[in-house]
N, C-alpha and C. Protein backbone atom coordinates (compact mmCIF):
# COMPACT_ATOMS: atom_id res chain seq x y z
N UNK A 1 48.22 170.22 89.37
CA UNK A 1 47.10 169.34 89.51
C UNK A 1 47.07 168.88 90.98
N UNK A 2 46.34 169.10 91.23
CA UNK A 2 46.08 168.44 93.22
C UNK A 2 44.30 167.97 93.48
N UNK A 3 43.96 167.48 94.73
CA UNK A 3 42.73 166.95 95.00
C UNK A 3 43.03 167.73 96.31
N UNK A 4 41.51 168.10 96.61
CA UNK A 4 41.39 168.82 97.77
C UNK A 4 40.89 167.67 99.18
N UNK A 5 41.51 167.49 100.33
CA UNK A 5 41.77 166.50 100.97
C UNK A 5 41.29 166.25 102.54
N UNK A 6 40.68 167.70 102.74
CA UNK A 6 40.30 168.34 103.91
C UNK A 6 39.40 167.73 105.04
N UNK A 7 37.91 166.81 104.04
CA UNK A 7 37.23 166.43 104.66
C UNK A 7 37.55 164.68 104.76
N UNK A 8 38.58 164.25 103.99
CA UNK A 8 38.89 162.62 103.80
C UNK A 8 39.68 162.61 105.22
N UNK A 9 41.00 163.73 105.29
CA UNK A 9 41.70 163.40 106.31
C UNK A 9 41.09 163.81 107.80
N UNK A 10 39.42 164.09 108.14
CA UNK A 10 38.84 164.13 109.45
C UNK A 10 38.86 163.07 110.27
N UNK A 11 38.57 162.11 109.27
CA UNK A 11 38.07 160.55 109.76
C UNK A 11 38.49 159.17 109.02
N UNK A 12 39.64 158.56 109.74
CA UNK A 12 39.83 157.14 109.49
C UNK A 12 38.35 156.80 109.03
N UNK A 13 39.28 156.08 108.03
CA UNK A 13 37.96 155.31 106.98
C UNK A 13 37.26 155.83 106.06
N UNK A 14 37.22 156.95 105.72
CA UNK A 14 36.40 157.76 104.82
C UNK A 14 37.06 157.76 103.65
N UNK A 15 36.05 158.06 102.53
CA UNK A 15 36.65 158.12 101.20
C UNK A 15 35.63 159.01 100.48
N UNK A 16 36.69 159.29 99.72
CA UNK A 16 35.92 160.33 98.66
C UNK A 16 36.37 159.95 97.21
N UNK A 17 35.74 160.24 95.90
CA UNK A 17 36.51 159.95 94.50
C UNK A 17 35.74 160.85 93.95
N UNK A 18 36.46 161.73 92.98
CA UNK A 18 36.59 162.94 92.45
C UNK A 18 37.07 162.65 90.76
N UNK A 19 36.14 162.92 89.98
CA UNK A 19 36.85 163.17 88.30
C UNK A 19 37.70 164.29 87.84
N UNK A 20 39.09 164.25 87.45
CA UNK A 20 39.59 165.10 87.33
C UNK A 20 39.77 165.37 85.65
N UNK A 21 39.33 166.41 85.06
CA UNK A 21 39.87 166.61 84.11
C UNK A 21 40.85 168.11 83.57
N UNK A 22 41.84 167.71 83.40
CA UNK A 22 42.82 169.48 83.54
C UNK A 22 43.56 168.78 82.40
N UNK A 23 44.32 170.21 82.78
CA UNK A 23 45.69 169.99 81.41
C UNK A 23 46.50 169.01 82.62
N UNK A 24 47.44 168.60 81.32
CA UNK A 24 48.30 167.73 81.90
C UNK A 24 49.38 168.62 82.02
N UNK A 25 49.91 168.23 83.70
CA UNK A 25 50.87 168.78 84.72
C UNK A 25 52.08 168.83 83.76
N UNK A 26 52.88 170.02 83.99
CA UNK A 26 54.27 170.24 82.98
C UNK A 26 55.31 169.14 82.89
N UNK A 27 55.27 168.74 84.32
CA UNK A 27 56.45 167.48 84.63
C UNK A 27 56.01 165.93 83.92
N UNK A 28 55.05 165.78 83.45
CA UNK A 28 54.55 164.94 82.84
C UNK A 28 54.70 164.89 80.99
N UNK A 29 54.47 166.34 80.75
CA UNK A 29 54.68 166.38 79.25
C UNK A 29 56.20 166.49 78.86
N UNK A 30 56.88 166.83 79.97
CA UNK A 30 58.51 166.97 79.92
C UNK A 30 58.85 165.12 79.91
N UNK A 31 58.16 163.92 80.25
CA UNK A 31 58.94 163.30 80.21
C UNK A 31 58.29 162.33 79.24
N UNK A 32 57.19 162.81 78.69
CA UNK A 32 56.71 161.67 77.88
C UNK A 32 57.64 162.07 76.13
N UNK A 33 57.56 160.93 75.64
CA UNK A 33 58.49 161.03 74.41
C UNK A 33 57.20 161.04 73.53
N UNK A 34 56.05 161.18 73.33
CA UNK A 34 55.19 162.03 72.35
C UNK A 34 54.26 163.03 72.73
N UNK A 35 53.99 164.17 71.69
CA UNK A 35 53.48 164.75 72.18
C UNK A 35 52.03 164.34 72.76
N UNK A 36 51.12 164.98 73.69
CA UNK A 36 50.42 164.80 74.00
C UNK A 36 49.15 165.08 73.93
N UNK A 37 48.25 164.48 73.76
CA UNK A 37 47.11 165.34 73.22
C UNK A 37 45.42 165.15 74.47
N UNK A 38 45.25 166.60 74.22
CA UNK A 38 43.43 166.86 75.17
C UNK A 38 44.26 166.63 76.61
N UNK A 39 43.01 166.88 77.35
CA UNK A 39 43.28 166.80 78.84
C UNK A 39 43.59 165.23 79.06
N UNK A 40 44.46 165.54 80.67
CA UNK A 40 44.04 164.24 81.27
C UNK A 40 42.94 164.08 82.09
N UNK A 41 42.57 163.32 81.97
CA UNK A 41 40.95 162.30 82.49
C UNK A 41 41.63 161.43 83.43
N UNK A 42 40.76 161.50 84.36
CA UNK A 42 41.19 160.58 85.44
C UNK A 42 40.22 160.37 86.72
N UNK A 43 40.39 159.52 87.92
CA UNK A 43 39.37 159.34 88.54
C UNK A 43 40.42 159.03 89.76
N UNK A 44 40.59 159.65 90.79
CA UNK A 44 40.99 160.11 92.20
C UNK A 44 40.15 159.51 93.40
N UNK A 45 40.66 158.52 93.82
CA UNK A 45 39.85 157.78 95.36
C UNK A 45 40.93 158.57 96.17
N UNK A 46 40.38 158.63 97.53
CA UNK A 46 41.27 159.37 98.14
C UNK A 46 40.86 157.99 99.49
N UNK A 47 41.57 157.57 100.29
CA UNK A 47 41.33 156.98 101.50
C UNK A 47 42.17 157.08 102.83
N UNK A 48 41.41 157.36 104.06
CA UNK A 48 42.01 157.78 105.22
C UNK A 48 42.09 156.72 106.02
N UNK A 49 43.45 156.04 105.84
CA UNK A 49 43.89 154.88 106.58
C UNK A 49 44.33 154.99 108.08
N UNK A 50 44.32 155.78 108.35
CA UNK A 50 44.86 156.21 110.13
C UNK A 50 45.98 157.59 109.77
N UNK A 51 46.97 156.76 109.38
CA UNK A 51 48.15 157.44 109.56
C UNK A 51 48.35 157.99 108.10
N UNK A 52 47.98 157.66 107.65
CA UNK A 52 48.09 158.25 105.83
C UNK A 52 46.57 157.82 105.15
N UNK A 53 47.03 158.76 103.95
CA UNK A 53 46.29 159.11 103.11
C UNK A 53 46.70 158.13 101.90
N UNK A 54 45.49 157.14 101.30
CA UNK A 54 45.88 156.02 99.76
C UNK A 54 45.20 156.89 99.01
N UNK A 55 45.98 157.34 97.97
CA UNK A 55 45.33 157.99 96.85
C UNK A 55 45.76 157.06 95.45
N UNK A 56 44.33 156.84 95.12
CA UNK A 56 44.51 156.00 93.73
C UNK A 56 43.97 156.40 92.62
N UNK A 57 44.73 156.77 91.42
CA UNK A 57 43.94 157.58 90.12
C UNK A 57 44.07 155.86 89.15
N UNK A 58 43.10 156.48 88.69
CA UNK A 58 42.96 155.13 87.53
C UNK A 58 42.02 156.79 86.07
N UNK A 59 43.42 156.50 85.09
CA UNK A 59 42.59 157.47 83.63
C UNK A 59 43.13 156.73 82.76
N UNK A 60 42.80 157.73 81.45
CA UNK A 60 43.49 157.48 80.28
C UNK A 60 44.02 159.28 79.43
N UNK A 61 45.01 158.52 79.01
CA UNK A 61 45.25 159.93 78.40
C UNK A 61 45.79 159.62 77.11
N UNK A 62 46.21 160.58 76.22
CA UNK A 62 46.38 160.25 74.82
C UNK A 62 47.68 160.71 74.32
N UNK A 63 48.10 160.35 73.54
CA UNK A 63 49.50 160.98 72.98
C UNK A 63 49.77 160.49 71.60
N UNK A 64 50.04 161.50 70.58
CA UNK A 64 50.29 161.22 69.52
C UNK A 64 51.57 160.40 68.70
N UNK A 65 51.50 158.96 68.84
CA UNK A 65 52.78 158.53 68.86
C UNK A 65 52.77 158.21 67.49
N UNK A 66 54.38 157.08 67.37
CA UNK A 66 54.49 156.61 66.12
C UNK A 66 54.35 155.28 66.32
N UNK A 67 54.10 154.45 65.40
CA UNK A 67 53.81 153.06 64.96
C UNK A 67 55.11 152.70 64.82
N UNK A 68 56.09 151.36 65.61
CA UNK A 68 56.98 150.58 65.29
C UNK A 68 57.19 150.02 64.10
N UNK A 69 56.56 149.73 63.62
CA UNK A 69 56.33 149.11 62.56
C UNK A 69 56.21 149.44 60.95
N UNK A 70 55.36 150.52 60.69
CA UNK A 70 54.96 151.63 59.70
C UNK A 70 55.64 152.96 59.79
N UNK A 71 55.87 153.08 61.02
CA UNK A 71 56.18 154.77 60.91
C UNK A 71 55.06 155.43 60.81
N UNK A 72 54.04 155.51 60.84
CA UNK A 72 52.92 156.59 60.70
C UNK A 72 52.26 156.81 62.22
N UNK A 73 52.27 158.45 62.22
CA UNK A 73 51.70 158.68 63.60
C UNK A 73 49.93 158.17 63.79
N UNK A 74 49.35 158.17 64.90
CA UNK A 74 48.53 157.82 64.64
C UNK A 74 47.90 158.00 66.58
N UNK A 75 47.01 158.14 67.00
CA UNK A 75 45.93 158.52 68.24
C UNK A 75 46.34 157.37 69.17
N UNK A 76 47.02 157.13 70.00
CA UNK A 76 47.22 156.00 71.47
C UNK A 76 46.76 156.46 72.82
N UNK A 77 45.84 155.94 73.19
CA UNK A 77 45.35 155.94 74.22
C UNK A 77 46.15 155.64 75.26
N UNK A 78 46.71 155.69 76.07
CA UNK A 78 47.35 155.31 76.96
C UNK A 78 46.65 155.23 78.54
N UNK A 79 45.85 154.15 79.28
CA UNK A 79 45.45 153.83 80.61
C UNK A 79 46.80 153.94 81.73
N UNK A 80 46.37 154.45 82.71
CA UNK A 80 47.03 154.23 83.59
C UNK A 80 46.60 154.04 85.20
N UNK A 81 47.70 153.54 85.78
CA UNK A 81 46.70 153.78 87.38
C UNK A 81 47.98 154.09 88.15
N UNK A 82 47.23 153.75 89.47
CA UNK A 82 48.48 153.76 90.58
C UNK A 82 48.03 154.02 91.59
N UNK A 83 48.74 153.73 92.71
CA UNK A 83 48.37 154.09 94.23
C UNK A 83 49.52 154.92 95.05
N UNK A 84 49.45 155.56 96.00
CA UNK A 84 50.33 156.03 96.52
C UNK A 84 50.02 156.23 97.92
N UNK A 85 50.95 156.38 98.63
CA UNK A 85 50.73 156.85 100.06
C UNK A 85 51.06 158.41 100.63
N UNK A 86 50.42 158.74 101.26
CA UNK A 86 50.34 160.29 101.64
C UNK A 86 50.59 160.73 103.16
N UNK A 87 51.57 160.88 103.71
CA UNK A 87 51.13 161.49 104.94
C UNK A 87 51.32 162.83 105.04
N UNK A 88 50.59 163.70 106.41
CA UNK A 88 50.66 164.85 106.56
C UNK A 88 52.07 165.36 107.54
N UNK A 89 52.82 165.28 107.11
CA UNK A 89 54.18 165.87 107.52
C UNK A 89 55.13 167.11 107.09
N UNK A 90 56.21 167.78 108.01
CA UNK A 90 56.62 169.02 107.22
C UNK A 90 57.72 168.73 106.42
N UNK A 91 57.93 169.31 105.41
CA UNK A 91 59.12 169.00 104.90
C UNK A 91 58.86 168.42 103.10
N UNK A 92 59.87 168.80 101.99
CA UNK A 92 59.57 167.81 101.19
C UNK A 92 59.73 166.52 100.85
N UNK A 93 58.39 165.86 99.67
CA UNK A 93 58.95 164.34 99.75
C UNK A 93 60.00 164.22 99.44
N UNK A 94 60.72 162.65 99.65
CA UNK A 94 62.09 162.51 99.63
C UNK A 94 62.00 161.21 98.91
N UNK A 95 62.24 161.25 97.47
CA UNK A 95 62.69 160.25 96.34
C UNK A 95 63.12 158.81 97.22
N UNK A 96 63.63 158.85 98.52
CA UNK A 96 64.14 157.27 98.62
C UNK A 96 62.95 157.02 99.94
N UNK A 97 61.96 157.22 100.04
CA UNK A 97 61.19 157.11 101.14
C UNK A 97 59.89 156.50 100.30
N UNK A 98 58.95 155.47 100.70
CA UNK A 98 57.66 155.03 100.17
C UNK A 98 56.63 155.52 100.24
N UNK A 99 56.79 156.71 100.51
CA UNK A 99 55.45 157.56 100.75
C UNK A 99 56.02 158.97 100.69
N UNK A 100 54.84 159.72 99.95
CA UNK A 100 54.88 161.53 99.75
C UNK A 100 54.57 161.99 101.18
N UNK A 101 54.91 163.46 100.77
CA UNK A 101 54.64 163.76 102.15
C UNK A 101 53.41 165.08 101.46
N UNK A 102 52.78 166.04 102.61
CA UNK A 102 51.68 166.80 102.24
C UNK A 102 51.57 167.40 103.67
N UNK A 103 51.06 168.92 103.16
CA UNK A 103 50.62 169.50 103.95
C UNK A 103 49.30 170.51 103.79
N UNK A 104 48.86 170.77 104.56
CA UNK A 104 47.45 171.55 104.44
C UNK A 104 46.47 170.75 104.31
N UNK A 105 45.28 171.42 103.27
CA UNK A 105 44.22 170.70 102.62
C UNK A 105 44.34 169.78 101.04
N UNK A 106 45.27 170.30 100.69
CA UNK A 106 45.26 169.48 99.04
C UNK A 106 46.88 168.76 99.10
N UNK A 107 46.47 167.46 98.44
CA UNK A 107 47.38 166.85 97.58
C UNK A 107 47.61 167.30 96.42
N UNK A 108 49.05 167.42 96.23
CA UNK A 108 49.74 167.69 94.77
C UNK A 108 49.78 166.48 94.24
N UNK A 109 49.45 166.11 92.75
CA UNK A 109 48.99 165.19 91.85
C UNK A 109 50.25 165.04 90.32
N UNK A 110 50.98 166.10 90.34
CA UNK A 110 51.80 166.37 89.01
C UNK A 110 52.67 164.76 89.17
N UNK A 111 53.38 164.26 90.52
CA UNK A 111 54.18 163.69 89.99
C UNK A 111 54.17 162.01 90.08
N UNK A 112 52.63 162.23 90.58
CA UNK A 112 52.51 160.55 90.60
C UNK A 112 51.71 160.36 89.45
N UNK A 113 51.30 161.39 88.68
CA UNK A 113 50.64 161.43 87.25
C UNK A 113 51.84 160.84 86.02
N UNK A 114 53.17 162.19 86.49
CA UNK A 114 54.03 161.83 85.30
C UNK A 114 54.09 160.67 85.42
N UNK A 115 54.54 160.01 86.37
CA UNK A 115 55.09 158.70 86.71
C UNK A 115 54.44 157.39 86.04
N UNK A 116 53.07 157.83 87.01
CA UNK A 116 52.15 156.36 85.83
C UNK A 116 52.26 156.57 84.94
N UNK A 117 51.74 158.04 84.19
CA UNK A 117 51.42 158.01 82.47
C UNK A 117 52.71 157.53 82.20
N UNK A 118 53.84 158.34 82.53
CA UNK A 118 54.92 157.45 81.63
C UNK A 118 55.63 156.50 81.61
N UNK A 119 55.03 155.85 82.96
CA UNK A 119 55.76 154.25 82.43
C UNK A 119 54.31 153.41 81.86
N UNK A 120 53.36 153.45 81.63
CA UNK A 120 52.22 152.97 81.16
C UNK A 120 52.38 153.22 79.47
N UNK A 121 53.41 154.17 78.72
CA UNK A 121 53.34 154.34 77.56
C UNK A 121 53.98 153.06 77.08
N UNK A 122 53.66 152.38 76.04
CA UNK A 122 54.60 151.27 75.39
C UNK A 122 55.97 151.65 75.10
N UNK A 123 56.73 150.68 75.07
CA UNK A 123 58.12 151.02 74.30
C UNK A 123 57.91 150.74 72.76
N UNK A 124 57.24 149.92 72.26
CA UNK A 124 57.28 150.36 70.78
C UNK A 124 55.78 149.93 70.51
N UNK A 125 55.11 151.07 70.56
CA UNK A 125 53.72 151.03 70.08
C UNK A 125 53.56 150.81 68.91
N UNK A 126 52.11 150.18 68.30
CA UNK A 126 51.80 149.61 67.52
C UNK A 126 50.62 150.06 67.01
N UNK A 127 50.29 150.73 65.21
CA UNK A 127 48.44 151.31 65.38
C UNK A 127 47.76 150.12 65.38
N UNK A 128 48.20 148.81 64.91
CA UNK A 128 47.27 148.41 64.80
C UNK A 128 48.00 146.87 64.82
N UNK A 129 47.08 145.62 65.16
CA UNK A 129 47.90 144.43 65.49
C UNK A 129 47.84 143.86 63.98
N UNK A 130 46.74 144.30 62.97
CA UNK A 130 47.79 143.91 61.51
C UNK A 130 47.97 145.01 61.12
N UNK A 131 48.87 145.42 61.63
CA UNK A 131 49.76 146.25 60.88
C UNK A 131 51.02 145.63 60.14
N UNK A 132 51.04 145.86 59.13
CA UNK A 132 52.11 144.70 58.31
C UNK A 132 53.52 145.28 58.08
N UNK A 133 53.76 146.92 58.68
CA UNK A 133 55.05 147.99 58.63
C UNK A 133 55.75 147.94 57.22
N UNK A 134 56.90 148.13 57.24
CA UNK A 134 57.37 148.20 55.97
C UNK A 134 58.69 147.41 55.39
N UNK A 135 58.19 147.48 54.24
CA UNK A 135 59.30 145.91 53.74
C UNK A 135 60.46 146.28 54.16
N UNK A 136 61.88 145.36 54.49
CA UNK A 136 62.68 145.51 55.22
C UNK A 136 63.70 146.22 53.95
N UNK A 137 63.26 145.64 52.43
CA UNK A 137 64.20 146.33 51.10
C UNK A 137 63.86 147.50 50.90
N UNK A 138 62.41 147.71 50.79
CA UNK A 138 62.80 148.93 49.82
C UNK A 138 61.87 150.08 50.90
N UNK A 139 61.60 150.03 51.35
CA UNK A 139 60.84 150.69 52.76
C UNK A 139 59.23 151.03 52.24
N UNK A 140 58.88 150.21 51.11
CA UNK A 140 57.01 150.64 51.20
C UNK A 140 56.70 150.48 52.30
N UNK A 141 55.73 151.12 52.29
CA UNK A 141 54.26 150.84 53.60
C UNK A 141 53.39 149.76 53.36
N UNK A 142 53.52 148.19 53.89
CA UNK A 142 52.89 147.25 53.26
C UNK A 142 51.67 147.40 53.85
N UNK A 143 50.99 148.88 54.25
CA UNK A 143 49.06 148.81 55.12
C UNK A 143 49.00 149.56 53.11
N UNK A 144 49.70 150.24 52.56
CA UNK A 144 48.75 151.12 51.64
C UNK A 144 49.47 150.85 50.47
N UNK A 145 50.38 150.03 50.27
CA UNK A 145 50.85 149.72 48.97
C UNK A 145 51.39 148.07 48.81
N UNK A 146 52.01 147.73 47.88
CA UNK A 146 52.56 146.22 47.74
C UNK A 146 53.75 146.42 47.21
N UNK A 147 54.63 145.42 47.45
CA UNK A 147 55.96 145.55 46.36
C UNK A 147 56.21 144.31 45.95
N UNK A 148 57.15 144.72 44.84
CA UNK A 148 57.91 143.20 44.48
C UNK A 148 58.95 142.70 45.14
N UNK A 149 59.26 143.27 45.92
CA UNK A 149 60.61 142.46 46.67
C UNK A 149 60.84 141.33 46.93
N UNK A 150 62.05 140.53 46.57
CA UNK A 150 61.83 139.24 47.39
C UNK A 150 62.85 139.33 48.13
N UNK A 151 62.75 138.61 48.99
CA UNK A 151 63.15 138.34 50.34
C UNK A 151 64.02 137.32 50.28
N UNK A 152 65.43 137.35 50.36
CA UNK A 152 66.24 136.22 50.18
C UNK A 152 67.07 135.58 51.36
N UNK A 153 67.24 134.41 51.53
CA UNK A 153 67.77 133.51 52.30
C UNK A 153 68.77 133.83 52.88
N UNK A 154 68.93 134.00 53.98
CA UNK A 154 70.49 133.92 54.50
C UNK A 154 71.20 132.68 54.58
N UNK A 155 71.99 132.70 53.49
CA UNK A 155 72.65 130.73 53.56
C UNK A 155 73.39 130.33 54.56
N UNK A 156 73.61 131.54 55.64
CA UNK A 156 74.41 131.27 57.38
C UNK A 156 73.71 130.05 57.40
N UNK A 157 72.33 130.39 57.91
CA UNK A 157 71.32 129.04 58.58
C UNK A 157 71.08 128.49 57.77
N UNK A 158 71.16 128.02 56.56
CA UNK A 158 70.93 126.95 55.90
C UNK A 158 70.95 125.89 56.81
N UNK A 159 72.58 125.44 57.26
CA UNK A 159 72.02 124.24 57.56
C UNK A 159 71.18 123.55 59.13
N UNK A 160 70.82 124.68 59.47
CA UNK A 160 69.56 124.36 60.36
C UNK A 160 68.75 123.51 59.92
N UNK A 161 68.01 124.18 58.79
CA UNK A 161 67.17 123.15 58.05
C UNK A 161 67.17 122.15 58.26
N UNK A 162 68.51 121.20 57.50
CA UNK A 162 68.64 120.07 58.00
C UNK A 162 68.56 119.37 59.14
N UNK A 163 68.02 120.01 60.42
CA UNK A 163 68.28 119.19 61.78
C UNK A 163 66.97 118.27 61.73
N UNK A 164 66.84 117.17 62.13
CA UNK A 164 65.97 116.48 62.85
C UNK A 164 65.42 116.58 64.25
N UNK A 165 64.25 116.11 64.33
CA UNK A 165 64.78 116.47 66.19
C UNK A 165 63.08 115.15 66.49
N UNK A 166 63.47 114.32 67.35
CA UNK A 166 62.74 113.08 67.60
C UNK A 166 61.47 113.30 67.44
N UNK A 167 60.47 114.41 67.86
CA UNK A 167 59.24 114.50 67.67
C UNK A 167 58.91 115.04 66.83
N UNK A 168 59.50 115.68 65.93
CA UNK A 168 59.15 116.21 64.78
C UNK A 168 59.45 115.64 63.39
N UNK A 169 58.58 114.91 62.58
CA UNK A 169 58.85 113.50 61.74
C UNK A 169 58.48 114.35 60.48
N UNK A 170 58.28 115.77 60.09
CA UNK A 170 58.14 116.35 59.11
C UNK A 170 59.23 116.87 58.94
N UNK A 171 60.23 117.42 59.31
CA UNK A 171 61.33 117.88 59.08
C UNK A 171 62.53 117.06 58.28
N UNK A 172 62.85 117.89 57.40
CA UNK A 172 63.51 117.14 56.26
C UNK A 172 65.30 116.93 56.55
């Protein structure tokens, strides 16, 4: 995945923004933990600051995850953005430096893609905010069934209960 860069880097100050839609770059599906689904969508500003190149994608992409809660897979959208810095220098980028490096006419795009998409994925996604997951006894699915379980006390904290505490005049 790359943006072609040729006419941004003529002239300080210029900008261009470009819709990208492709498959998503290999190094990206290698690090996301669901699979992934349709292209990535995305939207590429490119800006010629003097000495470098700001390239900022703002998309969304999708991945078929699981629900924390339920266990059932289900369609997550996942937004992402980011900015980066670009200059035209020889050599490759170098992981402890704040800026990529580039040469020619196009920017390579694979690894500031993986990067956003996958830290933009949740750590424990959710389908839905009532989602009610599953009883902690007997493992129904409390979105498509009910149980009888009851739910019993841990008598550790019992005596919490008992505390008072000055502003609170309901507590027994």
């Amino acid at each position: 995945m790359h943006i072609r860069v040729s006419d941004v880097k003529k002239w300080v100050g210029r900008e261009e923004t470009q819709h990208l839609s492709e498959e998503w770059p290999e190094v990206a599906q290698e690090r996301s933990m669901y699979p992934m689904r349709g292209a990535a969508e995305m939207d590429v500003t490119v800006r010629n600051v003097g000495r470098a190149l700001i390239v900022e994608l703002d998309g969304v992409g999708h991945v078929e995850a699981v629900c924390s809660r339920c266990l059932e897979t289900f369609d997550l959208p996942v937004p992402f953005s980011v900015a980066e810095e670009f200059r035209e220098e020889p050599g490759a980028s170098d992981p402890h430096e704040d800026f990529f490096r580039f040469q020619g006419d196009k920017v390579l795009l694979d690894e500031i893609v993986a990067d956003a998409f996958g830290a933009s994925i949740p750590y424990a996604p959710i389908c839905g905010e009532e989602c009610r997951g599953l009883c902690p006894i007997c493992g129904t699915n409390l979105n498509t069934g009910t149980c009888h379980c009851e739910m019993s006390m841990d008598n550790r904290w019992a005596q919490l209960s008992r505390l008072k505490f000055p502003e609170d005049s309901s507590s027994s």
